[in-house]
C-alpha atoms as a PDB file:
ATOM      1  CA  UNK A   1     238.403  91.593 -12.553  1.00  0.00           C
ATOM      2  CA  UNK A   2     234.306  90.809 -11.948  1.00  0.00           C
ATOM      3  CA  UNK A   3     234.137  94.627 -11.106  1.00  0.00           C
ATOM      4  CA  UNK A   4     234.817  95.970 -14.022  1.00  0.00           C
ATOM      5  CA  UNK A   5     232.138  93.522 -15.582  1.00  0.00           C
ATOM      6  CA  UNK A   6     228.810  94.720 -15.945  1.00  0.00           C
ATOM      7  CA  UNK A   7     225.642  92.949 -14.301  1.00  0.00           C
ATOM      8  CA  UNK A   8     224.706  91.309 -17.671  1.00  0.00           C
ATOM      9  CA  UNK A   9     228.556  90.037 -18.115  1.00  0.00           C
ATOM     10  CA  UNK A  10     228.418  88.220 -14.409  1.00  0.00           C
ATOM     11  CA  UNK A  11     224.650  86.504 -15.559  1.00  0.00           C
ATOM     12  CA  UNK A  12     226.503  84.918 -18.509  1.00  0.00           C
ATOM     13  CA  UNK A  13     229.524  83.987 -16.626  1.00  0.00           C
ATOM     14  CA  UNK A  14     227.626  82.440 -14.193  1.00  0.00           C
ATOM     15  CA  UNK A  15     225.792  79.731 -16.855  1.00  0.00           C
ATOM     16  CA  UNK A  16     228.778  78.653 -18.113  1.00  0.00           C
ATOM     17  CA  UNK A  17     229.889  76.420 -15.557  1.00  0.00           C
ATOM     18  CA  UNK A  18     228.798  75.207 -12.077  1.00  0.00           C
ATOM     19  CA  UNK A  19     231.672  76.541 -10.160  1.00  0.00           C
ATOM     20  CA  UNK A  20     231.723  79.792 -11.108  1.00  0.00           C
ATOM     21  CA  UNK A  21     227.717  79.739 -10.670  1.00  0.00           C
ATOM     22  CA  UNK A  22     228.222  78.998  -6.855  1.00  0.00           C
ATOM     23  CA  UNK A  23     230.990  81.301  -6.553  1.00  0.00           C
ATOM     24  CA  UNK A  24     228.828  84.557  -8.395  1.00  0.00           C
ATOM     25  CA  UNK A  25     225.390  83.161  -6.784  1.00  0.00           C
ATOM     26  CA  UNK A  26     227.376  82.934  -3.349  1.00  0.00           C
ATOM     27  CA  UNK A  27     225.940  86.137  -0.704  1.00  0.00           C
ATOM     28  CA  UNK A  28     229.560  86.906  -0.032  1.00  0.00           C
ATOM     29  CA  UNK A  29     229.929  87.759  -3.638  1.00  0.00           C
ATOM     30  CA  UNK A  30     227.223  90.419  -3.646  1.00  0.00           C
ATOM     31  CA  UNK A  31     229.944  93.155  -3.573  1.00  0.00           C
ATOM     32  CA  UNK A  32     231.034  92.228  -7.213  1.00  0.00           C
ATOM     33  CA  UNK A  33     227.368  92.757  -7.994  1.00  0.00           C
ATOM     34  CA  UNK A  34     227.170  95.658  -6.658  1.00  0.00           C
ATOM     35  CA  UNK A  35     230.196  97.068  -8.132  1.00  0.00           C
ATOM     36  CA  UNK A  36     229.064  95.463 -11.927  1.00  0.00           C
ATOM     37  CA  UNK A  37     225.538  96.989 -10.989  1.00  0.00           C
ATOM     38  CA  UNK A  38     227.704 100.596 -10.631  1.00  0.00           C
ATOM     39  CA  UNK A  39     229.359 100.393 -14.152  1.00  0.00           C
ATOM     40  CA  UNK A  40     225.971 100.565 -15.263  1.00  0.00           C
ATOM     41  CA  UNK A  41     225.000 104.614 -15.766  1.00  0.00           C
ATOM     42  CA  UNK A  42     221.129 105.583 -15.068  1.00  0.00           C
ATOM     43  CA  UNK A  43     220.783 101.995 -13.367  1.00  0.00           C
ATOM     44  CA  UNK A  44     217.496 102.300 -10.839  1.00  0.00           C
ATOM     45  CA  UNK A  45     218.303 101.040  -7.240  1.00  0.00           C
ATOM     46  CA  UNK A  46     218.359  97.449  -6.503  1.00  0.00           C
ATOM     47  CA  UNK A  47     214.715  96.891  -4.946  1.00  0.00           C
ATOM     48  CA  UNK A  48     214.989  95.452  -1.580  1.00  0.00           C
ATOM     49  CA  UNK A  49     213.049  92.214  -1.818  1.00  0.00           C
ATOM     50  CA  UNK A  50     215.366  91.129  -5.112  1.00  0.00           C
ATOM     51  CA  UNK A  51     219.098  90.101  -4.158  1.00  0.00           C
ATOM     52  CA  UNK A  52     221.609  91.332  -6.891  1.00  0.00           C
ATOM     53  CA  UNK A  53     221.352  88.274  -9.611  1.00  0.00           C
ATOM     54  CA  UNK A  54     217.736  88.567  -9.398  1.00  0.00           C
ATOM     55  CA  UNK A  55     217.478  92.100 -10.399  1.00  0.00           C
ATOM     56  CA  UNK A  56     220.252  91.406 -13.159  1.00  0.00           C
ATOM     57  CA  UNK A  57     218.176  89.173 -14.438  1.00  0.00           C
ATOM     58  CA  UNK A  58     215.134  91.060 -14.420  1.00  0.00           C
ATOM     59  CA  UNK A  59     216.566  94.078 -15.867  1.00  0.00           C
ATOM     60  CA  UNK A  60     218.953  92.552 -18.330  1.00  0.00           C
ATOM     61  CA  UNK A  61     217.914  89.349 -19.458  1.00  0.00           C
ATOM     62  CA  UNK A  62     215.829  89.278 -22.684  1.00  0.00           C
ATOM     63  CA  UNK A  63     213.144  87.224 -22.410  1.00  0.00           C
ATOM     64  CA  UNK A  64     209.430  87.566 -20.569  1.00  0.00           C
ATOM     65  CA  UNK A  65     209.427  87.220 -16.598  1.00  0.00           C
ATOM     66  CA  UNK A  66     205.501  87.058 -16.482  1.00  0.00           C
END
């Protein structure tokens, strides 16, 4: 089901409760980033010093990162 989520979807999911933020934030779980990350058309590639959350949040969270 978290695959057919989009990056954005898994970043909310995350915050809403502590269990499902260790099971999302988890390294083993970077696959159902990846594949939320690929529902996303015209995405640019993950950067390789930003693990998948991180670049979620960078590209879809709305607020400043400065």
């Amino acid at each position: 089901i978290y695959s057919y989520l989009e990056p954005l979807d898994l970043l909310r999911l995350s915050r809403t409760s502590k269990d499902l933020r260790v099971f999302l934030m988890s390294r083993s779980n970077a696959i159902v980033w990846r594949a939320a990350r690929s529902n996303v058309p015209d995405l640019p590639p993950l950067p390789s010093d930003l693990s998948e959350p991180e670049y979620a949040n960078l590209v879809f969270a709305s607020y400043c990162h400065v």
